[in-house]
Protein backbone atom coordinates (compact mmCIF):
# COMPACT_ATOMS: atom_id res chain seq x y z
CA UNK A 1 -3.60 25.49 34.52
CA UNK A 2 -2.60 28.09 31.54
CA UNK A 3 0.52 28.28 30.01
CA UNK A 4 3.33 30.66 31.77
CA UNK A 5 6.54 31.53 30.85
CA UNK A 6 9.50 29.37 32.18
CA UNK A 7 11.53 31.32 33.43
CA UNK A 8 9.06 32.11 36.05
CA UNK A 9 8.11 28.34 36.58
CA UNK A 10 10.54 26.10 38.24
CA UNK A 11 9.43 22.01 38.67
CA UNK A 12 12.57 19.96 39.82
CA UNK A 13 15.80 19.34 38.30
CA UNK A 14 14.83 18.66 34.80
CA UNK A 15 12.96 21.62 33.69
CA UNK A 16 15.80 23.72 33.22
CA UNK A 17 17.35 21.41 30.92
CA UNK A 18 14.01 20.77 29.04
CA UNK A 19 14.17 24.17 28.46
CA UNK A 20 17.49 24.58 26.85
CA UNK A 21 16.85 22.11 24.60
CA UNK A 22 13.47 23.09 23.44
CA UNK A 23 12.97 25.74 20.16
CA UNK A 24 10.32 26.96 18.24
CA UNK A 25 8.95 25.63 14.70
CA UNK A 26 8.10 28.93 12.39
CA UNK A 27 6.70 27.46 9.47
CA UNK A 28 3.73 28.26 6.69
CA UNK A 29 1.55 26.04 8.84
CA UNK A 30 2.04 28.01 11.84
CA UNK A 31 3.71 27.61 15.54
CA UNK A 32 4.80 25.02 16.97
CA UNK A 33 8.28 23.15 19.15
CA UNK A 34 10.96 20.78 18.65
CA UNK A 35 13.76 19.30 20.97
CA UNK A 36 16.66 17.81 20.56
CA UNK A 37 17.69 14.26 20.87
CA UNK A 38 21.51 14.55 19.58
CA UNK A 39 23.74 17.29 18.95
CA UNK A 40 22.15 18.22 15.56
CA UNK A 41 18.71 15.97 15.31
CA UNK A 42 15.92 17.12 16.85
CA UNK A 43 11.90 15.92 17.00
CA UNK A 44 8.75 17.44 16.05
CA UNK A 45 5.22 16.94 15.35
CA UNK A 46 5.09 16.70 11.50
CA UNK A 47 1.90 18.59 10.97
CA UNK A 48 3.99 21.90 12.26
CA UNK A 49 6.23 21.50 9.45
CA UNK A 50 4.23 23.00 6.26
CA UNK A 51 5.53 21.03 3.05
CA UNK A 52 8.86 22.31 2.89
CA UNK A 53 12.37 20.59 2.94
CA UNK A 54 13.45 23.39 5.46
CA UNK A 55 11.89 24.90 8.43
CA UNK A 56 12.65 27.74 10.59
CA UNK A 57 13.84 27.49 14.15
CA UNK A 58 13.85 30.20 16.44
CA UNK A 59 16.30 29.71 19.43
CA UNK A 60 14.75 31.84 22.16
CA UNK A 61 17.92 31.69 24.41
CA UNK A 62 20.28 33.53 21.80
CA UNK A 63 18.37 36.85 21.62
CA UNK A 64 15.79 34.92 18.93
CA UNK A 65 18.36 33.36 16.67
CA UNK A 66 16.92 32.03 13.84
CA UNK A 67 18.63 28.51 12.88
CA UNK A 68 17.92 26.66 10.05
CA UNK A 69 16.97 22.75 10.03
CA UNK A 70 16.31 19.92 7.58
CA UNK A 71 13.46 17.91 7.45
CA UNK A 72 15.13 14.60 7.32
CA UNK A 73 12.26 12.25 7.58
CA UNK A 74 8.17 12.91 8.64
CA UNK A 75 5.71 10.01 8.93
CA UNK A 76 2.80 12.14 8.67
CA UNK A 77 0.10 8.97 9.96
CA UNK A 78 2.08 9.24 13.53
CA UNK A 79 2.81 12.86 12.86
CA UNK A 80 6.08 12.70 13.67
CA UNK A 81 9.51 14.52 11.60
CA UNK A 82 12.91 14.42 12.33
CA UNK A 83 15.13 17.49 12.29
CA UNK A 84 18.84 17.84 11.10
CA UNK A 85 20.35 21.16 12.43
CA UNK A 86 22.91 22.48 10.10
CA UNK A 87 25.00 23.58 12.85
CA UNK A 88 25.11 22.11 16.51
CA UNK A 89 22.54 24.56 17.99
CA UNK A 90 24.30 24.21 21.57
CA UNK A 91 22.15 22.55 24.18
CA UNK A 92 22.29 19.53 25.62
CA UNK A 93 19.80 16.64 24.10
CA UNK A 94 17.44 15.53 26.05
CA UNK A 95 16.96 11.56 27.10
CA UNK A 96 14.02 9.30 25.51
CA UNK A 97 12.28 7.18 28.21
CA UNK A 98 9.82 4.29 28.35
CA UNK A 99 10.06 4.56 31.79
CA UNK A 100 6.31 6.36 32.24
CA UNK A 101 3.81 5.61 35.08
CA UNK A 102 0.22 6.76 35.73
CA UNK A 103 0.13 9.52 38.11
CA UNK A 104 3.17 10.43 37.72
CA UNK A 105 4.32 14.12 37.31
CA UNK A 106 5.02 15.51 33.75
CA UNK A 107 5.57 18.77 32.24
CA UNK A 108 4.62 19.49 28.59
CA UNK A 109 6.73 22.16 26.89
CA UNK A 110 5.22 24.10 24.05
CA UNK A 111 5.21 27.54 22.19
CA UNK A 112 2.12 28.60 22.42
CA UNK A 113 2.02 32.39 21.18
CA UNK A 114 5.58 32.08 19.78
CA UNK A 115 6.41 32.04 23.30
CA UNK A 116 8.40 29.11 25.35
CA UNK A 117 5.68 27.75 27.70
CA UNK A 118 5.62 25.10 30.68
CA UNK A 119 2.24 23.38 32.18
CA UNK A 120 2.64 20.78 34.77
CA UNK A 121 -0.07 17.79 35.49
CA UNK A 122 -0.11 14.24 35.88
CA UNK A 123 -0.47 11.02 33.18
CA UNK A 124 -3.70 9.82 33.09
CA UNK A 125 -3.49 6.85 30.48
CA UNK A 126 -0.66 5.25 28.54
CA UNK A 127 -0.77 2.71 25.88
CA UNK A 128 1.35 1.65 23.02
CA UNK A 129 -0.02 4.69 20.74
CA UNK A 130 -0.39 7.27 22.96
CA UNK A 131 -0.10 8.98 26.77
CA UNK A 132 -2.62 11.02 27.78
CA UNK A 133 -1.97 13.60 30.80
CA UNK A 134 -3.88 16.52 32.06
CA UNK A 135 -1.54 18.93 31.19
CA UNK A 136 -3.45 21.96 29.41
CA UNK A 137 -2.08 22.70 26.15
CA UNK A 138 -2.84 24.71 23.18
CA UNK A 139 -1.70 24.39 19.24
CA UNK A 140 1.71 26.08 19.89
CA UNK A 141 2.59 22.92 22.44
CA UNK A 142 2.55 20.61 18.83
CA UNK A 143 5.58 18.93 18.53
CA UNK A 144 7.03 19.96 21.93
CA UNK A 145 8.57 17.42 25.07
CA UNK A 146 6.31 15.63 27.89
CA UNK A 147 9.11 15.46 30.37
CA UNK A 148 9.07 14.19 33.24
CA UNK A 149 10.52 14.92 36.64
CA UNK A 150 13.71 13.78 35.64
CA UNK A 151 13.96 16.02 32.53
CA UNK A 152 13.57 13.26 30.62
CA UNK A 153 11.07 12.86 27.51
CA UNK A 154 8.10 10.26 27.79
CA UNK A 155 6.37 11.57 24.75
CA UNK A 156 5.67 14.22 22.01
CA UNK A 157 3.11 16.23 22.27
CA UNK A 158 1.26 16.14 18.65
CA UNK A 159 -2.54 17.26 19.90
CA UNK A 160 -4.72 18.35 22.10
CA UNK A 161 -8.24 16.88 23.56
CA UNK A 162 -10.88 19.28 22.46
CA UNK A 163 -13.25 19.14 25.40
CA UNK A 164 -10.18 19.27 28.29
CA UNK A 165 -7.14 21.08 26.43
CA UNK A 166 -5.37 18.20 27.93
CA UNK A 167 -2.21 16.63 25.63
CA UNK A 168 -2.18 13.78 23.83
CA UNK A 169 1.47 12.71 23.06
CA UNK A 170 3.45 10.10 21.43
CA UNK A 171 5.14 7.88 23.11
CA UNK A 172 8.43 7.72 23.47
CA UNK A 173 9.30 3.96 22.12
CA UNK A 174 7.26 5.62 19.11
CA UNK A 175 10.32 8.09 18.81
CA UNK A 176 13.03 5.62 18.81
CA UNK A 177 10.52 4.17 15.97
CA UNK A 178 11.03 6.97 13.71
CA UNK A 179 14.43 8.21 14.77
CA UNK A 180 15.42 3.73 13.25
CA UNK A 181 13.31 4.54 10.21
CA UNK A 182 15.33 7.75 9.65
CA UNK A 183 18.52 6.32 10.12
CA UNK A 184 17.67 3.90 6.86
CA UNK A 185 15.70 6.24 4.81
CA UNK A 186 16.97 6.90 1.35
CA UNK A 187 15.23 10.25 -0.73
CA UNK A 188 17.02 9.87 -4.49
CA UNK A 189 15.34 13.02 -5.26
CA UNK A 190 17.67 14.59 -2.64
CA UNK A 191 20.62 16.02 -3.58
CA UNK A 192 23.20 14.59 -1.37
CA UNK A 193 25.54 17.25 -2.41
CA UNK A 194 24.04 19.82 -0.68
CA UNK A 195 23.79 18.24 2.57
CA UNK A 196 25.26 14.76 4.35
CA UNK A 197 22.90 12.57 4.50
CA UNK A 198 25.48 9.88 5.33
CA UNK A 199 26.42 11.53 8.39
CA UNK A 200 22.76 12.18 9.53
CA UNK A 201 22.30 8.26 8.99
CA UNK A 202 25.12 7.55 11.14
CA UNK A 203 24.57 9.95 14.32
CA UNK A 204 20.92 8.57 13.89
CA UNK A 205 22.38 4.71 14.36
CA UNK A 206 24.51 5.90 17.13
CA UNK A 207 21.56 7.70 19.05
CA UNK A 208 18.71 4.65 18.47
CA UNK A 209 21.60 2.24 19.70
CA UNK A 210 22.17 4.71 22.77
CA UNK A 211 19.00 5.00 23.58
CA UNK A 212 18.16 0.59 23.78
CA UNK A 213 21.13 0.43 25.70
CA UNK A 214 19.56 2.87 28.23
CA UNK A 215 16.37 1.33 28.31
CA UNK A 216 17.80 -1.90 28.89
CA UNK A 217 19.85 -0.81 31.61
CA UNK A 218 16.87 0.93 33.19
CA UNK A 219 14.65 -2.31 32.92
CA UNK A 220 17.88 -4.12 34.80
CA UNK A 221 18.10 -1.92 37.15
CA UNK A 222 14.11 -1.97 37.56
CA UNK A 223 14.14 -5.51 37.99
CA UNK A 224 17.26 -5.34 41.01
CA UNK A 225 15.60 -2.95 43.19
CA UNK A 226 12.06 -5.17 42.56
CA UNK A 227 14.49 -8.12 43.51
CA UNK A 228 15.58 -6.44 46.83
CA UNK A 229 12.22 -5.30 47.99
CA UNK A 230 10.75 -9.12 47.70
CA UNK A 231 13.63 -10.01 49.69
CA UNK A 232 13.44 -7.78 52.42
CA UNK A 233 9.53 -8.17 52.70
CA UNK A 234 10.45 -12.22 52.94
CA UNK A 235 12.86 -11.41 55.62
């Protein structure tokens, strides 16, 4: 299905939220999305980026303020960046998950157009690398959420398959990757001066060890209800 406009597209609880926390990449390279995963670090696809050190962010929700974030770290083989905002743009973050099934419902966020977009679909294939879902997508959804019905993120969009339109996202162990090789990057041609790196280092610690203790819990918890259901089938 095309791309509409959000605000007229409502799919469960977490859209809304997916929403909030999504903003749009305005770079030399062209359009693209990024969401946030902590107060002031967000994600992106890091082909979106152009080459420099700063990028413009457009926050639709606050009659198009334009914020201003960092390009902390970009692995540019996974094309993936990480964001610092330097101020706390104001929505919540969003969750990382490795909880993804096939079949299941997802909703790819995007700005195609310079415009906040929404497409629903299913996940069709998932693998260490990448998720595949038939959600249609065009350039603008680069760098953007693959939520799902929860609100929270599976993946990151980065592409789209040329004969279906349908994303191609990374997945999201692959972001708590990149948000651990972030936290221990070291640039000596930045001038820590002029921004704090330090801080950026720790808030990315505290987020990756956030988000293992989630997963773990959610593989726990997993594993109970599995527990249960045996049981009451033996029974």
């Amino acid at each position: 299905m095309p791309g509409i406009p959000l605000r007229d597209f409502v799919v469960g609880p977490g859209t809304t939220l997916g929403e909030k926390a999504t903003f749009i990449i305005q770079s030399s390279d062209g359009v693209g999305a990024a969401f946030l995963v902590d107060e002031q670090v967000g994600l992106t696809a890091a082909h979106v980026l152009g080459d420099g050190d700063f990028v413009r962010v457009l926050n639709p929700r606050g009659d198009d303020e334009v914020l201003t974030a960092r390009v902390v770290f970009r692995d540019e083989s996974d094309d993936l960046a990480v964001l610092y905002f330097q101020r706390p743009p104001g929505p919540e973050p969003l969750l990382l998950t490795e909880d993804a099934t096939i079949g299941e419902e997802v909703v790819a966020i995007g700005a195609p157009g310079g415009v906040l977009t929404s497409t629903k679909g299913e996940l069709l294939q998932i693998n260490e690398e990448y998720l595949r879902a038939d959600t249609r997508v065009s350039e603008g959804n680069s760098g953007g959420p693959l939520l799902n019905s929860e609100g929270e993120v599976v993946g990151l969009v980065t592409q789209l398959e040329a004969s279906t339109n349908f994303a191609i996202a990374r997945p999201a162990s692959e972001l708590a990757e990149i948000l651990t090789e972030a936290s221990t990057y070291e640039n000596p041609q930045q001038d820590v001066s002029e921004f704090p790196f330090a801080v950026v280092a720790v808030m990315l610690v505290a987020l990756v060890a956030s988000l293992v203790l989630a997963l773990v819990t959610r593989i726990v918890m997993a594993r109970k209800r599995r527990r249960r259901l045996i049981r009451i089938e033996i029974d």
